[in-house]
Protein backbone atom coordinates (compact mmCIF):
# COMPACT_ATOMS: atom_id res chain seq x y z
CA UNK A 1 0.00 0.00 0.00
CA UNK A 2 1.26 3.16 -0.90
CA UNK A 3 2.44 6.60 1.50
CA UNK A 4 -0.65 8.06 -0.27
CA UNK A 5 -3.10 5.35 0.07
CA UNK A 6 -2.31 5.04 3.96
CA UNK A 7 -2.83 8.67 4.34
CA UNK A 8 -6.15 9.04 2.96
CA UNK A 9 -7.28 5.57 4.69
CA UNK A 10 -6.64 7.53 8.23
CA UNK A 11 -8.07 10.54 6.82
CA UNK A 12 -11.60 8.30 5.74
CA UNK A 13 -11.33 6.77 9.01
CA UNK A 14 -10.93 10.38 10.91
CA UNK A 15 -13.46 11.93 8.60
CA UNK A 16 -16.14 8.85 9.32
CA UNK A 17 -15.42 9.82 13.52
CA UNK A 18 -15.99 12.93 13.46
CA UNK A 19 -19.61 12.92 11.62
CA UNK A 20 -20.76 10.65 14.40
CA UNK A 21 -21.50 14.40 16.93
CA UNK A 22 -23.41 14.95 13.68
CA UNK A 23 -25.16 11.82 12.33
CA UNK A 24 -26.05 10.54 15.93
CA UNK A 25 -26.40 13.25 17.71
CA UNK A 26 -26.94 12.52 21.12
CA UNK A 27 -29.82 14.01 23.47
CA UNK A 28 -27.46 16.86 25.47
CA UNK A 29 -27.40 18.51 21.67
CA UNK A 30 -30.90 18.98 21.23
CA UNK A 31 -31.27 21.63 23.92
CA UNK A 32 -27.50 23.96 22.97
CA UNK A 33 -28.25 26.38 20.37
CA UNK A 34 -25.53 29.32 19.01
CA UNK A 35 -21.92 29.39 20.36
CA UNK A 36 -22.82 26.78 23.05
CA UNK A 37 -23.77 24.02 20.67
CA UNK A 38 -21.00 24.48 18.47
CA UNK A 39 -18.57 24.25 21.32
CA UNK A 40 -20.23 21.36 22.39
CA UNK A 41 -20.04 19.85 19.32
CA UNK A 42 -16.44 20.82 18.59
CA UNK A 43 -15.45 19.45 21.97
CA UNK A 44 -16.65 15.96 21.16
CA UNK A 45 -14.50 16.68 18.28
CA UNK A 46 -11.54 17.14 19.39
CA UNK A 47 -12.18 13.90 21.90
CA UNK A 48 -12.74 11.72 19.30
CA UNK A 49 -9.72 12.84 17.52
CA UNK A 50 -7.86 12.32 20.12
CA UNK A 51 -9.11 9.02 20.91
CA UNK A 52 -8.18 7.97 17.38
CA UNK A 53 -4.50 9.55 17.61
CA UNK A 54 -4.23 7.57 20.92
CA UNK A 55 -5.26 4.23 19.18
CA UNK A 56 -2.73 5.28 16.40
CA UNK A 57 0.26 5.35 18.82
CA UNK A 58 0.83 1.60 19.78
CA UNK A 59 1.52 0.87 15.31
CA UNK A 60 3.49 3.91 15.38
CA UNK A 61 5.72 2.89 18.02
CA UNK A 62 5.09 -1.43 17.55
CA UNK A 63 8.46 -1.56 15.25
CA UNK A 64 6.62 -3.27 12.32
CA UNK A 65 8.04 -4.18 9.74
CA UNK A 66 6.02 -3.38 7.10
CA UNK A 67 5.68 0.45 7.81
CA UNK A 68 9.50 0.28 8.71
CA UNK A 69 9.81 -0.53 4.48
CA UNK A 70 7.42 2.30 3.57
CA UNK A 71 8.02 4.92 6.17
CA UNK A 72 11.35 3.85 7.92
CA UNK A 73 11.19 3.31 11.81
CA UNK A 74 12.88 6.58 13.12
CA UNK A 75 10.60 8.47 10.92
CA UNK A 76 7.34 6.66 12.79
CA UNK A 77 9.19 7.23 15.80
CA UNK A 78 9.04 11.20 15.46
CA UNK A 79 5.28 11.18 14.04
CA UNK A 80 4.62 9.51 17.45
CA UNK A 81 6.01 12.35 19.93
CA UNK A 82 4.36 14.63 17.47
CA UNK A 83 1.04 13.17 18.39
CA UNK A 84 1.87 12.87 21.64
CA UNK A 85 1.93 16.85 21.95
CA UNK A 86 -1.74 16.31 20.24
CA UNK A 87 -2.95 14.39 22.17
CA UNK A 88 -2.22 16.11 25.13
CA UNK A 89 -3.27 19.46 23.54
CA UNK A 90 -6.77 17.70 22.35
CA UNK A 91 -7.30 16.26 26.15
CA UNK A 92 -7.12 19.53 27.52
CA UNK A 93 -9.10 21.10 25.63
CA UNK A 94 -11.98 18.38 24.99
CA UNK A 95 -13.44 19.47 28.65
CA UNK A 96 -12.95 22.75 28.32
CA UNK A 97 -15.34 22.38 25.37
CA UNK A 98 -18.02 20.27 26.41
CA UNK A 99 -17.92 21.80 30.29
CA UNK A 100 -18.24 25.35 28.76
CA UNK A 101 -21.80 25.56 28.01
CA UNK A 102 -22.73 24.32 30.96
CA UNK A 103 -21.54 27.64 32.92
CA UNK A 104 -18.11 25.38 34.87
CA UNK A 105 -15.14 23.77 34.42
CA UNK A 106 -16.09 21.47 37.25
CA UNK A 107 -17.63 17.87 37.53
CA UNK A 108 -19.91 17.18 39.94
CA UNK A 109 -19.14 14.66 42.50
CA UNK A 110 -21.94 12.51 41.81
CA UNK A 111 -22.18 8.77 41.06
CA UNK A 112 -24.41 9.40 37.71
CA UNK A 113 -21.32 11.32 36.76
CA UNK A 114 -18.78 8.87 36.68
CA UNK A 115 -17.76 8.06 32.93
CA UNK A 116 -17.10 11.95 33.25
CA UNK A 117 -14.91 11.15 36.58
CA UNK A 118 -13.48 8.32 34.14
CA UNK A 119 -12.39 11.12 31.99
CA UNK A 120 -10.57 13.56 34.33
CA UNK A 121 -9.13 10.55 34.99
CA UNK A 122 -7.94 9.44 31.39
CA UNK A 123 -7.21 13.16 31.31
CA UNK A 124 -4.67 12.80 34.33
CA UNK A 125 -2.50 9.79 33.00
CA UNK A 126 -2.50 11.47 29.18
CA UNK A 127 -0.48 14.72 30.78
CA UNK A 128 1.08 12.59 33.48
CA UNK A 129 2.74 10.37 30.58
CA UNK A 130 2.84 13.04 28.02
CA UNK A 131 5.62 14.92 31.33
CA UNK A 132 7.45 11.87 32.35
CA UNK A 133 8.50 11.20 28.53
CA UNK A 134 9.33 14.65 27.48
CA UNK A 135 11.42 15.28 30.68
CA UNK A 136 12.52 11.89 32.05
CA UNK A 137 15.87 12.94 31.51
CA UNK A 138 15.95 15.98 33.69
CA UNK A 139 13.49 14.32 36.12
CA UNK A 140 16.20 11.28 36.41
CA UNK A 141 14.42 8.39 35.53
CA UNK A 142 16.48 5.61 34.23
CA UNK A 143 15.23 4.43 30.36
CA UNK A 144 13.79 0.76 31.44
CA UNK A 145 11.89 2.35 34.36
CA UNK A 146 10.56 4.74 32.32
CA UNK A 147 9.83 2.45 29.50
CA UNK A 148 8.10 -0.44 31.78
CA UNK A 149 5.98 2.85 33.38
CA UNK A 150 5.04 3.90 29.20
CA UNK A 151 4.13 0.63 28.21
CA UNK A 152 2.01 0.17 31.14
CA UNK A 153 0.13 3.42 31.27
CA UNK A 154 -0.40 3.00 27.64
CA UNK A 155 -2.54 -0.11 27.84
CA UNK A 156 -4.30 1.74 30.62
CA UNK A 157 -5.10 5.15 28.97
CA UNK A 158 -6.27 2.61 25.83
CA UNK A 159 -8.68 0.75 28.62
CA UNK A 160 -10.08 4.09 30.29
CA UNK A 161 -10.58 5.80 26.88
CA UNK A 162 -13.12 3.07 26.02
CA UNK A 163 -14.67 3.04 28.81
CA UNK A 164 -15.20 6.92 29.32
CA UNK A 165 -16.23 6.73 25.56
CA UNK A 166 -18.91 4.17 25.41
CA UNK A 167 -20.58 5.53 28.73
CA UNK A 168 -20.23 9.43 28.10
CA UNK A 169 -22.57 10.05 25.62
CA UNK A 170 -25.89 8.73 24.16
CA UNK A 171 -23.98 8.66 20.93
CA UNK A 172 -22.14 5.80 22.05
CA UNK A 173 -23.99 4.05 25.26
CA UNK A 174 -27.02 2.82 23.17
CA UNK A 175 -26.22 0.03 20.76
CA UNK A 176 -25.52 1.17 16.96
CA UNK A 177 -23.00 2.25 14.31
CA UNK A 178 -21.01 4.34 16.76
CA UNK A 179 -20.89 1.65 19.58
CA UNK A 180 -20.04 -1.29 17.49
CA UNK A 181 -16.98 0.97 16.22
CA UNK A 182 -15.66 1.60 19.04
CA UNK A 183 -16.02 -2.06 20.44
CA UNK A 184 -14.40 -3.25 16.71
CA UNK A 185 -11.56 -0.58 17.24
CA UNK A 186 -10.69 -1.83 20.82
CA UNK A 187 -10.64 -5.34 20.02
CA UNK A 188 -8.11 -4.61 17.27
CA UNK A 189 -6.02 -2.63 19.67
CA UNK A 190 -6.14 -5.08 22.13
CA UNK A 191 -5.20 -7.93 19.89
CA UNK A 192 -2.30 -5.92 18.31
CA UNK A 193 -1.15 -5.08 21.47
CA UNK A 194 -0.84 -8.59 22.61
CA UNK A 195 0.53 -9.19 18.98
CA UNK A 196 3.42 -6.29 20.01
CA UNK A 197 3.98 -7.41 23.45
CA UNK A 198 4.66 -11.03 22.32
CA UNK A 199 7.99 -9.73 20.01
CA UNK A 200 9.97 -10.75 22.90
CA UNK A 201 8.75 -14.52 22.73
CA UNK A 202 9.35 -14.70 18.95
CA UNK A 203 12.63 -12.92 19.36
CA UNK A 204 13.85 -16.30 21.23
CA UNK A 205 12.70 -18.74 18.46
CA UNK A 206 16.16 -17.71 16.74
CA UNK A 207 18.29 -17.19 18.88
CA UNK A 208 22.38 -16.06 18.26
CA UNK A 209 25.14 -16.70 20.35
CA UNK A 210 28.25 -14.10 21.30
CA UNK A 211 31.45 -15.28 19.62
CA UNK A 212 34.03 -12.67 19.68
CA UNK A 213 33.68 -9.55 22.61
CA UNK A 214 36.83 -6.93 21.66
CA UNK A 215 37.41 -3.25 22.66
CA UNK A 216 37.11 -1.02 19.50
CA UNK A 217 38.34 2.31 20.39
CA UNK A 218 37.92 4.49 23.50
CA UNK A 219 34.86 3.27 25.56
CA UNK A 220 33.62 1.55 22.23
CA UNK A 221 33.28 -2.90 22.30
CA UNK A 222 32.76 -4.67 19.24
CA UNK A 223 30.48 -7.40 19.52
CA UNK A 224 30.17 -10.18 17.01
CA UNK A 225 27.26 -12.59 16.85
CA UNK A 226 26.81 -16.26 15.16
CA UNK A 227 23.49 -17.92 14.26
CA UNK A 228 22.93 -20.42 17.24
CA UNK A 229 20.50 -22.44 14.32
CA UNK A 230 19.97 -22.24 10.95
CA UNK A 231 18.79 -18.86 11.47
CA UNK A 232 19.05 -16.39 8.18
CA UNK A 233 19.04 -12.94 9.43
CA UNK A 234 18.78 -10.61 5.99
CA UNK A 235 19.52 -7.20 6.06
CA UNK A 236 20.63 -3.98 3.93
CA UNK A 237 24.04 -1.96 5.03
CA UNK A 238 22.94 1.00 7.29
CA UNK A 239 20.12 -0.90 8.98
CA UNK A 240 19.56 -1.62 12.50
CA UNK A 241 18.40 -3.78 14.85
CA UNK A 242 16.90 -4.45 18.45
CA UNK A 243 19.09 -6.83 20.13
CA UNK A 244 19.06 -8.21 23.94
CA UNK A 245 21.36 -10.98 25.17
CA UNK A 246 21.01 -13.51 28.17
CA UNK A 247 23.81 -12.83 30.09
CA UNK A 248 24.78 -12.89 34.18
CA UNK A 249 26.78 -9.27 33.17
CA UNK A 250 23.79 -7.87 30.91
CA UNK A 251 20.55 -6.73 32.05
CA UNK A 252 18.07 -8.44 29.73
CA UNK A 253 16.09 -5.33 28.17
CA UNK A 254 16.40 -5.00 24.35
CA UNK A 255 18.32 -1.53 22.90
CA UNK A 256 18.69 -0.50 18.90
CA UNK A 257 21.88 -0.49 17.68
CA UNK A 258 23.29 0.00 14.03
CA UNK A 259 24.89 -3.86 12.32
CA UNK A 260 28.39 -2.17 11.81
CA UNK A 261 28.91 -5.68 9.68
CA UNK A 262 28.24 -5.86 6.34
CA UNK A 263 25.13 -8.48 4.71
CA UNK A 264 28.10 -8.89 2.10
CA UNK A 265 30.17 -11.09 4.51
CA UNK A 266 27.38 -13.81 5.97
CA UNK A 267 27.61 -16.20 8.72
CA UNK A 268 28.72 -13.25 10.82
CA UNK A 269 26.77 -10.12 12.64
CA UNK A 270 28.68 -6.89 14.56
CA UNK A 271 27.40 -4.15 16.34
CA UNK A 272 29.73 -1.60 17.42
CA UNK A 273 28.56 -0.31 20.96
CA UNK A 274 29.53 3.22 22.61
CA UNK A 275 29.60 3.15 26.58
CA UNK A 276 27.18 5.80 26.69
CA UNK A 277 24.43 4.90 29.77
CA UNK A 278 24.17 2.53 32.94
CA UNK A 279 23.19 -0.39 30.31
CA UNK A 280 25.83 0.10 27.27
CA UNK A 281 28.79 0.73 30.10
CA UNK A 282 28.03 -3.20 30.80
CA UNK A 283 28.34 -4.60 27.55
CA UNK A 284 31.92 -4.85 27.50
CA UNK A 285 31.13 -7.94 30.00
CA UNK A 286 29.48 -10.09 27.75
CA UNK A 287 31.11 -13.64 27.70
CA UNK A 288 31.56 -15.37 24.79
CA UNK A 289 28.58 -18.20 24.45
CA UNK A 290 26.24 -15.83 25.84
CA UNK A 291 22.95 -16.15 23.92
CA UNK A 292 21.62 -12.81 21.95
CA UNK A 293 18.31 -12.14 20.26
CA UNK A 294 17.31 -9.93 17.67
CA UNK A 295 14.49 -7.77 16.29
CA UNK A 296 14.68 -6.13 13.10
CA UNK A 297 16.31 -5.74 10.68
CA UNK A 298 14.95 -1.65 10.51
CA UNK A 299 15.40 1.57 8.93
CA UNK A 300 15.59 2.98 5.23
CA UNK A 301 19.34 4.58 6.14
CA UNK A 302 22.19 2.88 3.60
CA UNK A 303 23.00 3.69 -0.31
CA UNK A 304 20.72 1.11 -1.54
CA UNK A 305 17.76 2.80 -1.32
CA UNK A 306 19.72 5.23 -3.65
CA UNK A 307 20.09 5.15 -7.62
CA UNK A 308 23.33 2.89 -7.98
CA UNK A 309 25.88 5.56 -9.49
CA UNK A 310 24.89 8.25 -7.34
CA UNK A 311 28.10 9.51 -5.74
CA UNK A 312 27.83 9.65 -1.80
CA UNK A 313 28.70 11.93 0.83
CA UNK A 314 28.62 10.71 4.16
CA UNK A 315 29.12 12.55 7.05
CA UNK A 316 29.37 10.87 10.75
CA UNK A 317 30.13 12.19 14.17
CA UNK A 318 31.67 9.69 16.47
CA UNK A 319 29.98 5.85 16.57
CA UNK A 320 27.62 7.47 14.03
CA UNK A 321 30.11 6.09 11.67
CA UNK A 322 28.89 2.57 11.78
CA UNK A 323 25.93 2.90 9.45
CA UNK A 324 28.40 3.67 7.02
CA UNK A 325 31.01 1.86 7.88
CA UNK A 326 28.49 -1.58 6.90
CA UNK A 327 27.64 0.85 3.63
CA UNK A 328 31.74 0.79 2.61
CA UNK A 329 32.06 -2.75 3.92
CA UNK A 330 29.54 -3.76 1.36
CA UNK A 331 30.99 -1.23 -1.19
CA UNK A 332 34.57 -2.82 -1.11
CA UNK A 333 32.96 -6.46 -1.20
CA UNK A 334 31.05 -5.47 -4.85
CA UNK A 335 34.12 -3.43 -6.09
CA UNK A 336 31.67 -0.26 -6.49
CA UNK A 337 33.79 2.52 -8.00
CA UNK A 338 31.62 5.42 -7.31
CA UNK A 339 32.73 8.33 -5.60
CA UNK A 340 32.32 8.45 -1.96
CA UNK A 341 33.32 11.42 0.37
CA UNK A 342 33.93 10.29 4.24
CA UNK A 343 33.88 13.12 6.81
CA UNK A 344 34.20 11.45 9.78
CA UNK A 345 34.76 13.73 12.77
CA UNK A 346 35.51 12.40 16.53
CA UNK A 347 37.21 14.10 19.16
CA UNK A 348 40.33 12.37 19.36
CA UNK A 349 42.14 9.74 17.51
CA UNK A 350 41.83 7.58 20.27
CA UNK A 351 38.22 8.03 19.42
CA UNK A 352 37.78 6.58 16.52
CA UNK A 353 37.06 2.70 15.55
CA UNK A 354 38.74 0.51 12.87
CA UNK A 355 41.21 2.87 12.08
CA UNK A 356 43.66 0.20 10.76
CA UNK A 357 40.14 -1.31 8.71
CA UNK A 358 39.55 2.24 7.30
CA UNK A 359 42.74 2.21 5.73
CA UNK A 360 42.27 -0.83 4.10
CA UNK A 361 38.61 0.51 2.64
CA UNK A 362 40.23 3.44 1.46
CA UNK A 363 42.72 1.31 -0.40
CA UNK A 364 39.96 -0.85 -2.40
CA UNK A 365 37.74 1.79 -2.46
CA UNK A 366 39.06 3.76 -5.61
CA UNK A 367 36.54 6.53 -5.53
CA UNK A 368 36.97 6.94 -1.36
CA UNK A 369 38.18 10.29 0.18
CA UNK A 370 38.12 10.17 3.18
CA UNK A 371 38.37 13.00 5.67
CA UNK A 372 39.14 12.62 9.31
CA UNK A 373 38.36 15.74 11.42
CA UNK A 374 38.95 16.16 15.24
CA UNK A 375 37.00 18.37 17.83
CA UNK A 376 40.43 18.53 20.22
CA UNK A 377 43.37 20.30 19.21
CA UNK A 378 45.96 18.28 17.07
CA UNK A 379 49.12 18.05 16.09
CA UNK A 380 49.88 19.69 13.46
CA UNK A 381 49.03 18.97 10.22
CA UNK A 382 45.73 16.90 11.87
CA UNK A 383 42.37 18.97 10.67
CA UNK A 384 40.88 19.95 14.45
CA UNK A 385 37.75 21.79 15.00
CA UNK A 386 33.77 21.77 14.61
CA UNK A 387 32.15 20.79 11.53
CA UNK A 388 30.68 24.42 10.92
CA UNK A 389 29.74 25.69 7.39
CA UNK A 390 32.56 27.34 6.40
CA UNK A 391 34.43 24.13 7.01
CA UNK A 392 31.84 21.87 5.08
CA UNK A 393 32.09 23.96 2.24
CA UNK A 394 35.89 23.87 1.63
CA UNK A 395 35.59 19.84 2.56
CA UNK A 396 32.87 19.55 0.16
CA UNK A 397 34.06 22.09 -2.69
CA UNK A 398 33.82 19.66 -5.94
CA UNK A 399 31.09 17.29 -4.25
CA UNK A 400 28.14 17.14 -6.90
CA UNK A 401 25.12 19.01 -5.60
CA UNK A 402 22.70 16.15 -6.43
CA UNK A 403 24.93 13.74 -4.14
CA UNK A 404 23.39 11.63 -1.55
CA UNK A 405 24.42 12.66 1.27
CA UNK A 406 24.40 10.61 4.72
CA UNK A 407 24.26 12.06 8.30
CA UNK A 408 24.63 10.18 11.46
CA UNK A 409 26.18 11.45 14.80
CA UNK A 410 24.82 13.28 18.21
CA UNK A 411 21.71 14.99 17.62
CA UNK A 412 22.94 18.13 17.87
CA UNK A 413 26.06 17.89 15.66
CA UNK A 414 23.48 16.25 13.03
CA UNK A 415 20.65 19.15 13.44
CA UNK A 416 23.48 21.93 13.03
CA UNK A 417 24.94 19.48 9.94
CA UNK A 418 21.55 19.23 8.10
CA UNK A 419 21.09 22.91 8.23
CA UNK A 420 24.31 23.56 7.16
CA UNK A 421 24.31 21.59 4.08
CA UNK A 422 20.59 23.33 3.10
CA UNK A 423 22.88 26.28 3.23
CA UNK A 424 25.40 25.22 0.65
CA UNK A 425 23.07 24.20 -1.81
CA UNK A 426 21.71 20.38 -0.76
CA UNK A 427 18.69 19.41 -1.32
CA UNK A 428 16.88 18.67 1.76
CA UNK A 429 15.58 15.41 -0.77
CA UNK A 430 18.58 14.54 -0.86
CA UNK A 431 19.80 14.47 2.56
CA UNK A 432 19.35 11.40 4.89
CA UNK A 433 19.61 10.88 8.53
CA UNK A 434 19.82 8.45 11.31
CA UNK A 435 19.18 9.60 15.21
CA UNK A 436 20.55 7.77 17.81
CA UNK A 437 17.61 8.12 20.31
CA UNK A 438 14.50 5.85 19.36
């Protein structure tokens, strides 16, 4: 199904909700006229859009396959904090709406009032989630407390927006169109979430096992995996995975990383891990035999998805380089002669991963430059410094404006990158990027 065909699907879907205030218009209409009715009516609204947007969030964030190949993963990944700042914007305003033209902002505390308690409720753990995940950082919450909390108060939102829905409003309380929707929609979400949840279980039907555990640079550990079956784990250069390993040294919670290996050299799968947080810092004590299992492979990030003789820029900042370090991997195993300029900045050489590996790439590699950079002063004759604009432009004076040009790196260095290269003339088509942070 095509980007176009989903789009006006959800559209159809969101157009069909919000005619129900309209085509079953319940009782508490029939008595608003002027600006009270039309708040009322825009208030259920802005519910039911937000109950749809809330149904919407457990695909966006259920790493499936099949919108990872139209949409890419990272990409779903940002559409679902952008809802998440509508959602929380509908919620709040939903009561405002419907409470208005009844003179408060207030709900009785009466027992025939409680789908409307149900909602101040579902209101509560909507903005109590929405804060926690925007500022878990600052509030110092560690990432698997945080996620077990999100995954949890998901499924419960899901269960009290059904419930305040069906039991709100006449629309939806009698049996009818609007009812059997929303009992249809839950059951769906309900099934797919069980269907999400249950990753983990067919994670372990294939599993891999740890075979070769090696520092790779400052604070950096290579790990290589083996197929503990017959297990055929296909993948494109630049894509990534969720993996999770059984381990007495390794907390058993699954974290994306890039496959630094290359799908050209089989029998054989490497991630490239930066001691970065409580969980990568433990990595490094993996023991060889230690069982691993993988989701994925994800993402639409490698020179694949690109027209074949399209020369390449790629640009990385620190263990961003592994996306395209699988890309040149794979380049140097098909002999492709294109031209390829490597930025690659880190702040030392100490830093950096592979360097003796790099070399070798650079010697196959006939249409390779490759450019190291370094954020701390060098000695002399090193290049040292930020990649600013003035500096891209002298690295990339020659480069072919309709180049493809690769990003991956800290957020920050990327978002300063990207703007930069819109600057000097790149295409924001033509300009890809992988985050870290999923």
């Amino acid at each position: 199904m095509s980007i176009a065909a989903i789009g006006a699907l959800l559209l159809l879907v969101l157009a069909g909700a919000l005619t129900i205030p309209f085509a079953f218009e319940s009782p508490s209409m029939w008595y608003k006229f002027g600006m009270e009715k039309i708040s009322l009516r825009a208030g259920k609204m802005l519910g039911l859009t937000a109950g749809l947007l809330i149904f919407l969030q457990l695909p966006l964030a259920g790493r499936l396959k099949s919108l990872d190949r139209i949409f890419s993963l990272p990409g779903l990944i940002r559409q679902h904090r952008i809802h998440a700042w509508a959602i929380a914007i509908l919620a709040l305003a939903h009561p405002i709406c419907v409470l208005l033209p009844e003179g408060t902002l207030i709900v009785p505390l009466e027992m025939r009032y409680w789908p409307e308690w149900i909602g101040v409720g579902l209101l509560v753990f909507i903005l109590g989630q929405f804060v926690v995940s925007r500022w878990r950082q600052p509030m110092g919450i560690a990432f698997h407390t945080w996620l077990r909390f999100h995954r949890i108060a998901g499924l419960l939102v899901a269960g009290l927006l059904v419930v305040h829905v069906l039991y709100v409003s006449e629309s939806f309380s009698e049996s009818g169109l609007p009812r059997l929707s929303v009992t249809a929609a839950a059951t769906a979400f309900l099934l797919f979430w069980l269907w999400v949840r249950s990753a983990g279980l067919r994670m372990r039907r294939k599993p891999f096992l740890v075979s070769r555990v090696e520092p790779a640079g400052a604070d950096c550990t290579c790990v290589e995996l083996t197929a503990a079956t017959q297990t055929l784990f296909s993948y494109v250069p630049g894509q990534f995975a969720w993996v999770s390993f059984e381990s007495a040294a390794v907390v058993p919670e699954a974290h994306a990383f890039t496959l630094s290996s290359s799908p050209s050299r089989p029998g054989m799968l490497q991630f490239t891990i930066r001691a970065c947080g409580d969980w990568t810092r433990t990595v490094a004590r993996l023991s060889i035999g230690d069982r691993a299992f993988l989701q994925g492979p994800f993402g639409r990030f490698g020179h694949l998805y690109t027209d074949p003789d399209r020369e390449l820029i790629m640009i990385a900042g620190g263990i961003g380089i592994t996306p395209m370090l699988s890309m040149l991997r794979f380049m140097a195993d098909r002999g492709d002669p294109r031209p390829v300029t490597l930025i690659w900045s880190n702040r030392g050489k100490e830093n950096a991963v592979y360097t003796d590996e790099m070399d070798d790439l650079a010697a196959k590699l006939t249409g390779l430059r490759m450019i190291p950079i370094f954020t701390r002063i060098m000695e002399s004759g090193e290049r040292s410094g930020r990649l600013d604009r003035k500096t891209l432009e002298i690295m990339l004076k020659g480069c072919s404006r309709s180049s493809a040009v690769f990003v991956c790196g800290p957020p920050q260095m990327m978002r300063q990158v990207i703007t930069d290269l819109k600057t000097l003339s790149f295409p924001a088509r033509s300009i890809f990027s992988e985050a870290f942070g999923l």
